[in-house]
Protein backbone atom coordinates (compact mmCIF):
# COMPACT_ATOMS: atom_id res chain seq x y z
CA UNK A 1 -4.59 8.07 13.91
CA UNK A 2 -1.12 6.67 13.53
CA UNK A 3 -0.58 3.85 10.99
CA UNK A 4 -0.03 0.07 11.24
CA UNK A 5 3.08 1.09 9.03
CA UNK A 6 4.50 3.09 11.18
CA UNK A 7 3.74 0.92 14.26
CA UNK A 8 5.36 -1.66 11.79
CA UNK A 9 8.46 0.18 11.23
CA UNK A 10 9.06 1.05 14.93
CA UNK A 11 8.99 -2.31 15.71
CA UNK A 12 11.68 -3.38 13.31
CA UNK A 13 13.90 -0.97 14.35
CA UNK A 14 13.88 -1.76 18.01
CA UNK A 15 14.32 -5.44 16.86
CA UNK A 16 17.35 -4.98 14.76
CA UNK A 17 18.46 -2.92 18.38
CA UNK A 18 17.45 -5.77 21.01
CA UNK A 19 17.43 -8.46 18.59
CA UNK A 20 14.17 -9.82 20.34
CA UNK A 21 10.70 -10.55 18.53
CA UNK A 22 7.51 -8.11 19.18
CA UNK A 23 4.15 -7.61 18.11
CA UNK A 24 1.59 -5.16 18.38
CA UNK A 25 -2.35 -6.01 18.68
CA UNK A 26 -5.31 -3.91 19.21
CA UNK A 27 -7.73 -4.89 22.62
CA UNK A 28 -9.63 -7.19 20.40
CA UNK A 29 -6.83 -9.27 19.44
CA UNK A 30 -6.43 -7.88 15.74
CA UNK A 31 -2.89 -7.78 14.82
CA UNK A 32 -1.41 -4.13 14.07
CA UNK A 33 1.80 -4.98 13.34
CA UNK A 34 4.56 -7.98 14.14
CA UNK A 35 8.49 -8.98 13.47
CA UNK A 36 7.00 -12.56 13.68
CA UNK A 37 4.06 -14.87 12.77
CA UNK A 38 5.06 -17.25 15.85
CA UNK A 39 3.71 -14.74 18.21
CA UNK A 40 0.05 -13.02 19.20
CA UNK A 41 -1.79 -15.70 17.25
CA UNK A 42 -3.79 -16.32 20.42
CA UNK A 43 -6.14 -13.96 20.64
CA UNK A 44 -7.69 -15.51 23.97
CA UNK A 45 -5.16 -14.57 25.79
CA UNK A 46 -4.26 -11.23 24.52
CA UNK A 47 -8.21 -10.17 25.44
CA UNK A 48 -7.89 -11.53 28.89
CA UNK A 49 -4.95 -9.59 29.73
CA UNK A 50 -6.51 -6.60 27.92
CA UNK A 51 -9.60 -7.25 30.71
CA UNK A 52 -7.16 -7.98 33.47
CA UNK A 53 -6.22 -5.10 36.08
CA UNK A 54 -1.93 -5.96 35.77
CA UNK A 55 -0.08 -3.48 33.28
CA UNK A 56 2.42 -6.17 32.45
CA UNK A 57 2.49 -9.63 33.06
CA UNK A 58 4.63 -12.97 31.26
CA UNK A 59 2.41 -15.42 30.00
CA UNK A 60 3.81 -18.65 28.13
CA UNK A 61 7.14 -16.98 28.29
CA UNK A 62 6.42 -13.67 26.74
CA UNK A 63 6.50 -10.69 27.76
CA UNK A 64 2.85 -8.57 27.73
CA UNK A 65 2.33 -4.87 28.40
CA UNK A 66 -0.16 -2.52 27.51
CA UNK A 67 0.36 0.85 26.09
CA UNK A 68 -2.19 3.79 27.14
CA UNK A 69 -3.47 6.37 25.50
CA UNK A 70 -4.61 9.73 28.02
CA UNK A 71 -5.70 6.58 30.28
CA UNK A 72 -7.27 4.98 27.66
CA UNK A 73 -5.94 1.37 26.50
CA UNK A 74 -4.82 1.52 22.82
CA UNK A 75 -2.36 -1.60 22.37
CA UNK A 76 -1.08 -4.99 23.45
CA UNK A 77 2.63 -5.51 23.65
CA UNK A 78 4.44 -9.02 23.30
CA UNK A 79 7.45 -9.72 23.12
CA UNK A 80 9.34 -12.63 22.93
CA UNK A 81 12.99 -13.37 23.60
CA UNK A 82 15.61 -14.59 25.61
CA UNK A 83 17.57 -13.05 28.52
CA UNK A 84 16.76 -11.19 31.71
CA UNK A 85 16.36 -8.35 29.81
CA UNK A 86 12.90 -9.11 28.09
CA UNK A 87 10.78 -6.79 30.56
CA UNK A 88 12.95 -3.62 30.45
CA UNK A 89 13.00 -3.97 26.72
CA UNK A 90 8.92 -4.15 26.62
CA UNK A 91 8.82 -1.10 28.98
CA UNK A 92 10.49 1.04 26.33
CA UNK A 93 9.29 -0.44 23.51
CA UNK A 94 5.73 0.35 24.80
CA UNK A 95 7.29 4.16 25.96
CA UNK A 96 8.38 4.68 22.13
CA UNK A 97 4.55 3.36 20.95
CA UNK A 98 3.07 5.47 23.35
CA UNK A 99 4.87 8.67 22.48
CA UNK A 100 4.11 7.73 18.89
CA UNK A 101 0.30 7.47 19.49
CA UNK A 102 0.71 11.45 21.48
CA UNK A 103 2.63 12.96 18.44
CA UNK A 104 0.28 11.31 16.07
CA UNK A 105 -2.54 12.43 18.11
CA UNK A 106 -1.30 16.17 18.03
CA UNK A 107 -0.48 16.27 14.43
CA UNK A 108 -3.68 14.92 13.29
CA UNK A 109 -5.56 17.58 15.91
CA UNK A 110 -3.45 20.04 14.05
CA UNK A 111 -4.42 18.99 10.87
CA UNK A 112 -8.52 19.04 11.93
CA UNK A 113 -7.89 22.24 13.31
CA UNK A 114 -6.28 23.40 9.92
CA UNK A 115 -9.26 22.24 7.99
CA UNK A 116 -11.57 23.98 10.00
CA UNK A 117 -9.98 26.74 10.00
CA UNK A 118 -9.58 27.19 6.23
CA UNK A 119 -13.59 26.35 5.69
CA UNK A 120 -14.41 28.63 8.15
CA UNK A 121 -16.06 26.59 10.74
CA UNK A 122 -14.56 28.58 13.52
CA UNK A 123 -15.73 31.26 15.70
CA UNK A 124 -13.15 33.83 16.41
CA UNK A 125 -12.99 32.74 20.22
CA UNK A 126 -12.23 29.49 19.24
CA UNK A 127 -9.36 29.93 16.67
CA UNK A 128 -7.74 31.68 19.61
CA UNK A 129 -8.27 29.23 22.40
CA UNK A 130 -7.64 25.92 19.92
CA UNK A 131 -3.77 27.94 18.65
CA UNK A 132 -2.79 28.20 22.23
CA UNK A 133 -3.71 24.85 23.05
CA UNK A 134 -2.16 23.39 19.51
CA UNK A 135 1.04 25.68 20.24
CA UNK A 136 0.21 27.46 17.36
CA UNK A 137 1.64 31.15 16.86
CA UNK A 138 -1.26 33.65 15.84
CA UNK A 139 0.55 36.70 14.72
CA UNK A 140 3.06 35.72 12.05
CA UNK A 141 3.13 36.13 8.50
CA UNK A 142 1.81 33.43 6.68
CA UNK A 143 0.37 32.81 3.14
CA UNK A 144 -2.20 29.90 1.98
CA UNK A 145 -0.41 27.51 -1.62
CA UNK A 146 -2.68 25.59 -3.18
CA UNK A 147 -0.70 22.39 -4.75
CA UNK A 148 -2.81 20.60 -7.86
CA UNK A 149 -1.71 17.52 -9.96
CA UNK A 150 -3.51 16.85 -12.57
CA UNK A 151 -2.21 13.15 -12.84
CA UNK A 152 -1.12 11.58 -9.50
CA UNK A 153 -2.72 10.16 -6.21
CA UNK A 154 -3.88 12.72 -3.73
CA UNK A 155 -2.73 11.20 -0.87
CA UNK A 156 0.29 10.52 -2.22
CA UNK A 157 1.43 13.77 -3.06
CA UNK A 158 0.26 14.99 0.84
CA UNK A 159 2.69 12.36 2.32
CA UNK A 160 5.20 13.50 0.03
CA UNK A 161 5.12 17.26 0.50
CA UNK A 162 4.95 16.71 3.99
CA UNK A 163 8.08 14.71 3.68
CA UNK A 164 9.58 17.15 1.88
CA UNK A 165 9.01 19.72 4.72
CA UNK A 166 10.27 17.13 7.88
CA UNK A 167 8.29 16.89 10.93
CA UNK A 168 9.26 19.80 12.88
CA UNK A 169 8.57 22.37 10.15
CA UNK A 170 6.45 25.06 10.77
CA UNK A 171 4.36 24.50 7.90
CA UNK A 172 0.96 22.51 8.04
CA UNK A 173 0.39 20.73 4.97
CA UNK A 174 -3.20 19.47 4.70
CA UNK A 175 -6.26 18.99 2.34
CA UNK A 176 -9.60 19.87 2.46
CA UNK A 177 -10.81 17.87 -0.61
CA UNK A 178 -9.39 14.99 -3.28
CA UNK A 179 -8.35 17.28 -5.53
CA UNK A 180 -5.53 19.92 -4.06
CA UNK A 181 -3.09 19.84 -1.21
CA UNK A 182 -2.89 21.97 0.68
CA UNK A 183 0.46 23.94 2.39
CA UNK A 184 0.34 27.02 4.53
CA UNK A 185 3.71 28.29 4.65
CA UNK A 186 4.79 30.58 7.36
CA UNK A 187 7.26 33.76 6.34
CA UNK A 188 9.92 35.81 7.87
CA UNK A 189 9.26 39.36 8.19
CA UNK A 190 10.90 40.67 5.11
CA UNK A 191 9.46 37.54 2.37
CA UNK A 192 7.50 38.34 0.25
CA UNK A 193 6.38 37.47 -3.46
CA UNK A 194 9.93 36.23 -4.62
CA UNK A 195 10.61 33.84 -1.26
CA UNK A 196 7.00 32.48 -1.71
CA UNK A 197 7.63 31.53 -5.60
CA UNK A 198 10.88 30.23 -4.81
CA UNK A 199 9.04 27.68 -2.54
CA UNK A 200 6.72 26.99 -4.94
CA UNK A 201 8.77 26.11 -6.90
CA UNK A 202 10.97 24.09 -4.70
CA UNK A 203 7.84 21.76 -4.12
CA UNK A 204 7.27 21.64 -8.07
CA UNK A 205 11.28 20.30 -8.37
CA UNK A 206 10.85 17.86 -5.32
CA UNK A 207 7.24 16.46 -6.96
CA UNK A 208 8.86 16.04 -10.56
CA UNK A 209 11.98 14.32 -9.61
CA UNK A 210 9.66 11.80 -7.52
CA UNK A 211 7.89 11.57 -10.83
CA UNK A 212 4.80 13.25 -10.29
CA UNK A 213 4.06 15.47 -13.89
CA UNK A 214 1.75 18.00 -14.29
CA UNK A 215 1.95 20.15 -10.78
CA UNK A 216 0.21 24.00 -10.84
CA UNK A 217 0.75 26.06 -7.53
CA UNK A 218 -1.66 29.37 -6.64
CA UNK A 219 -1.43 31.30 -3.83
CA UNK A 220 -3.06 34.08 -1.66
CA UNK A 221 -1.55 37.24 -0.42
CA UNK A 222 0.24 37.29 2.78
CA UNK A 223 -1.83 37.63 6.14
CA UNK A 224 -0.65 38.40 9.17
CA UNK A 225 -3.06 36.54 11.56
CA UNK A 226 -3.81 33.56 12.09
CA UNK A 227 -7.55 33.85 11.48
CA UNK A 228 -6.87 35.77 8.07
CA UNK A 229 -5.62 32.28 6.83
CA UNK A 230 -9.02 31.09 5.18
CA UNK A 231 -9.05 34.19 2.91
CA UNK A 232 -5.51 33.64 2.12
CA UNK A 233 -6.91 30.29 1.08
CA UNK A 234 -10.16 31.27 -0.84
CA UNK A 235 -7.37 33.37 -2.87
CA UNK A 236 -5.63 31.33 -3.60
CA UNK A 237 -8.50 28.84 -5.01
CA UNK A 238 -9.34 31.56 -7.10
CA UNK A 239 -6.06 32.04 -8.13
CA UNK A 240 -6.13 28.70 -9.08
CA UNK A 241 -9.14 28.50 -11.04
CA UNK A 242 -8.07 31.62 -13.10
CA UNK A 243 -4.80 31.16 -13.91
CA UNK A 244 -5.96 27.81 -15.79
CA UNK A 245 -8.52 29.97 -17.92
CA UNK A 246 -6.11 33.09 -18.88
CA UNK A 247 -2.57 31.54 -17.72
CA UNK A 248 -2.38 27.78 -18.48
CA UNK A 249 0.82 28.33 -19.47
CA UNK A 250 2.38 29.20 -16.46
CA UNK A 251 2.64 26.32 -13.73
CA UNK A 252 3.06 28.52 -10.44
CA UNK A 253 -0.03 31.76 -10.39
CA UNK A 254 -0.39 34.57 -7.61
CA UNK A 255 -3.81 35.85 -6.46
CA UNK A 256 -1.98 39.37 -7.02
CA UNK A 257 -1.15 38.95 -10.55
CA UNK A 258 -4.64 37.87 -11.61
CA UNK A 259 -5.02 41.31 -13.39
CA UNK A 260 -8.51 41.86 -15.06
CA UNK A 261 -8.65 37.91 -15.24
CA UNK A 262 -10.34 38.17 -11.76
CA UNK A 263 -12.82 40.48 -12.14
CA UNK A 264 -13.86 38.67 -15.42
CA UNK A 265 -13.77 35.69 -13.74
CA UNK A 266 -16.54 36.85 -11.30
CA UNK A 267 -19.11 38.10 -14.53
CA UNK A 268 -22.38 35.92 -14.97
CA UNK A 269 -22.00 34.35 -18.00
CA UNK A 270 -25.67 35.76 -19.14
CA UNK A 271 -23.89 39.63 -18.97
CA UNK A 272 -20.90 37.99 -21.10
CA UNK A 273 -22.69 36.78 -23.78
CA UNK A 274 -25.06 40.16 -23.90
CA UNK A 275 -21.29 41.89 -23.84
CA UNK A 276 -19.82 40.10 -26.86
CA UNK A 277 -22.76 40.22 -28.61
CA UNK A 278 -22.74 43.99 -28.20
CA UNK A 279 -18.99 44.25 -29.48
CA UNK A 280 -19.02 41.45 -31.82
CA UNK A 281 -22.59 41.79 -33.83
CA UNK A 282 -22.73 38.16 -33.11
CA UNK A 283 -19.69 37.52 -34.45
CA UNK A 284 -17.23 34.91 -32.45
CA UNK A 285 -13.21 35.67 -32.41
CA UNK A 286 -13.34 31.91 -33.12
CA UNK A 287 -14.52 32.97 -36.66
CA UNK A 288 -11.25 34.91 -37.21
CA UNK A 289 -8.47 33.34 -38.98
CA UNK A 290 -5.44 32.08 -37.90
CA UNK A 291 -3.50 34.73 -39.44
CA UNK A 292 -5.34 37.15 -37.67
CA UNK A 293 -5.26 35.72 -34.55
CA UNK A 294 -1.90 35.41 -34.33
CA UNK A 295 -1.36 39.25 -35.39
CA UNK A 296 -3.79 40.35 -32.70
CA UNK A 297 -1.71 38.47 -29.87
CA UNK A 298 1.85 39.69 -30.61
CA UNK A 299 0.20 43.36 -31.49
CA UNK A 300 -0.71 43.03 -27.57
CA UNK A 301 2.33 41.11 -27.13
CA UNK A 302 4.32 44.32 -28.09
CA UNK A 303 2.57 47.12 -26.09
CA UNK A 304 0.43 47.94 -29.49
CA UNK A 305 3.90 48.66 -31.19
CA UNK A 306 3.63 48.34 -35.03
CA UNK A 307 7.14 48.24 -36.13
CA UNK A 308 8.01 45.66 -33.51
CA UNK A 309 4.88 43.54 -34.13
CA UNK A 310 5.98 43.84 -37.91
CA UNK A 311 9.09 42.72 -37.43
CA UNK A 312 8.54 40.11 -35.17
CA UNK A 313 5.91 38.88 -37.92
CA UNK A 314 8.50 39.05 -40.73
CA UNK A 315 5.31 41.31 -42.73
CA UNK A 316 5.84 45.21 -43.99
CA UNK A 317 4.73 47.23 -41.50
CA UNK A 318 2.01 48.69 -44.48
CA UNK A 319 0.77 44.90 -44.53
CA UNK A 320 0.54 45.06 -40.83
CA UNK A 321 -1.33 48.24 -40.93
CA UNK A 322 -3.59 46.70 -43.67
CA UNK A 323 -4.54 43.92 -41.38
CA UNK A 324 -5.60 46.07 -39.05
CA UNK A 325 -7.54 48.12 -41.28
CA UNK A 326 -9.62 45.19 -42.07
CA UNK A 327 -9.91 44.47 -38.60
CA UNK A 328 -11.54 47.62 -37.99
CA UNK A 329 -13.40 47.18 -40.89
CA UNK A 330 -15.04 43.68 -39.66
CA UNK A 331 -15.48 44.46 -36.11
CA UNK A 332 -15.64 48.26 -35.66
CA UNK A 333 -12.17 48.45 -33.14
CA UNK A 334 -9.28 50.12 -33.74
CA UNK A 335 -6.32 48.16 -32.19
CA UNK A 336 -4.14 51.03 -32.65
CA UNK A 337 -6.20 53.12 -30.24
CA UNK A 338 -6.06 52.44 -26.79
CA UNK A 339 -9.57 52.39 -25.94
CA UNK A 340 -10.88 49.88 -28.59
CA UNK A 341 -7.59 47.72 -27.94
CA UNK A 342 -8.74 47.71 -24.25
CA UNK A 343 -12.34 46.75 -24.97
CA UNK A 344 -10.96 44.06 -27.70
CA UNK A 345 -8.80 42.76 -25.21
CA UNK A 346 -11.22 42.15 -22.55
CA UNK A 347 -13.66 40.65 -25.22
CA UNK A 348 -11.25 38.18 -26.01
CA UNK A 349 -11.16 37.13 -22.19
CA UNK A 350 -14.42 36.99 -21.35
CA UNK A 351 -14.85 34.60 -24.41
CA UNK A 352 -12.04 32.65 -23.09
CA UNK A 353 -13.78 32.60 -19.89
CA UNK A 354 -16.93 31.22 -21.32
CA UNK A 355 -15.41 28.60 -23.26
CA UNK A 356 -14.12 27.26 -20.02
CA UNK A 357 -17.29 27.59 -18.14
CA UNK A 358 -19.03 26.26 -20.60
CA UNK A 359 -16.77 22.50 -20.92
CA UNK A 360 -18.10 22.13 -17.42
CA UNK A 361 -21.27 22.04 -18.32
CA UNK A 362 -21.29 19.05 -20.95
């Protein structure tokens, strides 16, 4: 549960402090970590003190101690020094390990906890009795950010965001597979949309400036309760998912502003096909030219204005109009009446959506 790095680290410190030597090693004898390669390299006699009934005990002029665990013996301490001092220094070295190995131990229960509780694995009764246990609040606001890089390591983007939030946050950062991080963020009673962004895009700032490229952020609608997290979360996967088909261009996506986008997103991709084939005549919008293309997009662009699409364009607003005419010609759709500019819309959606479905399958 809690590093050799960390164990490494700790050491160090309380070295440069007592300016003695110490080294950590597992009941077996493996070392964990060490300030020196002089000591622990008998492994004989770190098992028989391991077997033996004394919590502490000098052997060969160092200093051993062990360092429990809820009873259970984790670690072997040595240390090695001069000075009277040598035993009181091993006590609180081992106190510092030991209240290392309980932190760890309640942060990564946390985190298991998390997991479960995002894939559902819970019963009700048990979300309840786990929180209170975990010291973890069940009626505050929270919402569920999904954190994906398309070009980094995993686990190095988790250590990093939970950096980024410090130990005692109230946040649990977390993943539930190699591909997105997880962070459930918890809100004040007045946040909403606009605080949630803004961390979003906090996290996309801190990730870039440590170099990491390429960061999109979804996320779910608020819940109130605890156990409302894991739909917060299966939002914001969607959220995910969609927002690369119809929004690629933005890099941070709500669940709420999905639009039509989610409902498309949910079509079998038999009905799509039957429903461009119905609107198209077996036609493809990939067939249109580019010039046509782009005048569809900023006619939708502009609210289905035709003297602002025109003059965005830099075309008459007749050779706008004759565009369209031959639009409605080809395909049967008026763009300047709502209805058909709804139904072309969608059409050009759902097309998008099986485009992307369809990469995944080759």
């Amino acid at each position: 549960m809690i590093s050799n790095q960390i164990m490494q680290n700790t050491i160090e410190g309380i070295k440069t402090i007592a300016r003695v030597d110490l080294c950590i090693a597992d009941i077996d004898g493996k070392i964990a970590a060490t300030t020196s390669n002089d000591i622990g390299n008998d492994i004989r006699l770190i098992t028989e003190f391991a077997d033996s009934p004394a919590d502490s005990q000098e052997i060969q002029g160092n200093q051993y101690l062990k360092i429990y665990d809820e009873q259970q013996l984790e670690y072997i301490l040595i240390v090695n020094g001069a000075g009277e001092d040598l035993y009181m220094i091993g006590k609180m070295a081992a106190f510092q390990i030991q209240n290392l190995l309980v932190a760890y131990k309640e942060r990564f229960d946390k985190d298991n906890f998390i997991k479960n509780l995002l894939l559902d694995n819970l019963l009700l009764i048990d979300i309840y009795s786990r929180a209170k246990k975990l010291h973890i609040q069940t009626d505050v606001k929270r919402v569920c950010m999904i954190v994906k890089v398309e070009n980094g390591k995993d686990n190095n983007v988790l250590e990093m965001i939970r950096h980024s939030y410090g130990s005692s946050s109230k946040e649990f950062v977390t993943a539930v597979d190699e591909s997105n991080v997880i962070v459930i963020k918890e809100l004040a009673d007045g946040d909403g949309n606009a605080e949630i962004d803004k961390a979003a895009r906090t996290i996309c700032h801190y990730l870039e400036k440590e170099g990491i490229k390429h960061v999109h952020i979804a996320y779910g609608t608020i819940v109130k309760e605890l156990k409302d997290v894991s739909r917060s979360y299966k939002e914001a996967k969607m959220a995910l998912d969609v927002g690369r088909i119809f929004f690629e261009e933005r890099d941070i996506i709500a669940y709420s502003e999905l639009g039509i986008g989610r409902l498309i997103y949910q079509l079998p991709i038999p009905l799509c096909k039957m429903f461009i084939k119905e609107i198209f005549a077996g036609k493809s919008p990939d067939d249109f030219d580019e010039e046509t293309i782009v005048t569809i997009n900023k006619f939708f662009e502009n609210s289905l204005n035709v003297s602002e699409t025109s003059r965005q364009l830099f075309i008459h607003r007749n050779t706008l109009v004759y565009r369209l005419d031959k639009l409605q010609k080809s395909t049967g759709l008026d763009l300047r009446v709502f209805e058909d500019a709804i139904t072309f819309k969608i059409a050009l959606m759902v097309v998008r959506y099986m485009k992307y479905m369809e990469s995944f399958e080759y």
